[in-house]
Protein backbone atom coordinates (compact mmCIF):
# COMPACT_ATOMS: atom_id res chain seq x y z
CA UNK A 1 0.00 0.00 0.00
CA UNK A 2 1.17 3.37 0.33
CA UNK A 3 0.04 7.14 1.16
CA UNK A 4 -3.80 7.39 1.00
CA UNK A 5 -4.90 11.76 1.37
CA UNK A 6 -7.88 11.02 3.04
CA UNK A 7 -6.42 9.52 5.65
CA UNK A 8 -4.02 12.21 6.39
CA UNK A 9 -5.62 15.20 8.75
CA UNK A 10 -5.09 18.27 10.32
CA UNK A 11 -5.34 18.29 14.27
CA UNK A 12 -4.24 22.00 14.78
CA UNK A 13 -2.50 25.04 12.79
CA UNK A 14 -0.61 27.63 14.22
CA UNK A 15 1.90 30.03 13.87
CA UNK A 16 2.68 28.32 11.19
CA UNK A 17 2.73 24.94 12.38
CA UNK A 18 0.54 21.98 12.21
CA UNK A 19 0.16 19.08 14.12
CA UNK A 20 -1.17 16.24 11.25
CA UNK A 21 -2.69 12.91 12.34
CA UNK A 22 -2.38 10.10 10.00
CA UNK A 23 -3.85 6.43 10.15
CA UNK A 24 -2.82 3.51 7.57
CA UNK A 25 -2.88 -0.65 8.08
CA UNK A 26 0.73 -0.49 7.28
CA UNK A 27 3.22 -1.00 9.48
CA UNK A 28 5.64 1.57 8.58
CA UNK A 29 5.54 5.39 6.94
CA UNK A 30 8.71 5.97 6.63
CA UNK A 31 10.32 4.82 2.96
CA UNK A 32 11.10 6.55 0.34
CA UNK A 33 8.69 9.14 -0.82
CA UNK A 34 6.15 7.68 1.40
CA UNK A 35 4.13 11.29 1.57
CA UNK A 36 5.79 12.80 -1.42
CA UNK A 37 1.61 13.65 -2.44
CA UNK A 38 1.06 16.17 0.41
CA UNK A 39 4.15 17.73 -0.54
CA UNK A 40 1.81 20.74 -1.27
CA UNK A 41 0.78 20.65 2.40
CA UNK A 42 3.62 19.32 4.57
CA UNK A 43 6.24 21.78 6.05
CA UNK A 44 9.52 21.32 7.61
CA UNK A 45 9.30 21.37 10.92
CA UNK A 46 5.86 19.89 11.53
CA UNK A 47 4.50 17.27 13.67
CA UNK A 48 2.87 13.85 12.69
CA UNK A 49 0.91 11.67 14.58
CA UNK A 50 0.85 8.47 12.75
CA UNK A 51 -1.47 5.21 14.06
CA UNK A 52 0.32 2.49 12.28
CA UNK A 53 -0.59 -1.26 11.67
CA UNK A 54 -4.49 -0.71 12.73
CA UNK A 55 -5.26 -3.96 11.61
CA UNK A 56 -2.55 -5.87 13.32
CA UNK A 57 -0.65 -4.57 16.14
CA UNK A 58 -1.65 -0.89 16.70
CA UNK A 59 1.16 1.82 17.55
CA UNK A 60 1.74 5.22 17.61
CA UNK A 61 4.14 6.84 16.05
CA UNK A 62 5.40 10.33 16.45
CA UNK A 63 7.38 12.16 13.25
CA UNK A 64 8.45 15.23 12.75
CA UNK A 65 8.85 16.81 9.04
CA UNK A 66 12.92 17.51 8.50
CA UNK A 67 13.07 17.72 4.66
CA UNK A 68 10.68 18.53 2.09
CA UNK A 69 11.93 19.97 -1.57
CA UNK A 70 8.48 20.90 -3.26
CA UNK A 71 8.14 17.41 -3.91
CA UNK A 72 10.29 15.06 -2.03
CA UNK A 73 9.17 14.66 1.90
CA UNK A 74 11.50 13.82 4.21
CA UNK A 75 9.80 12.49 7.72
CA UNK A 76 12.03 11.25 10.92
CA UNK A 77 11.43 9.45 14.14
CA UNK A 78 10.68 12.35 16.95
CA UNK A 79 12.51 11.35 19.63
């Protein structure tokens, strides 16, 4: 599978900022180009809240947007 839009949401926008929330069945969200389609909307330095593996083993994952060229994203582990 890979990045659906509708599943990708805005919690909050500020300053700014925005604090996304984004659900898949996958288990992971982080190869290459995985949200390379909402490079329109992503911005370095924001915050993603991603529930991972919903139909398996559930987590939540925290990223944070480090790199994103107008249409290359580049998401990282927040830690």
């Amino acid at each position: 599978m890979s990045y659906t839009s509708s599943d990708l949401s805005v919690l909050a926008y500020a300053n700014n900022f925005t604090l996304w929330h984004y659900t898949t069945t996958e288990s992971a969200v982080t190869g290459a180009g995985y949200f390379n389609n909402a490079a329109a909307m992503l911005r370095v330095g924001d915050l993603l809240i991603a529930n991972v593996d919903t139909d398996g083993t559930p987590a939540t994952k925290f990223y944070v947007v480090t790199g994103n060229t107008g249409s290359v994203v580049t998401i990282t582990l927040y830690s």
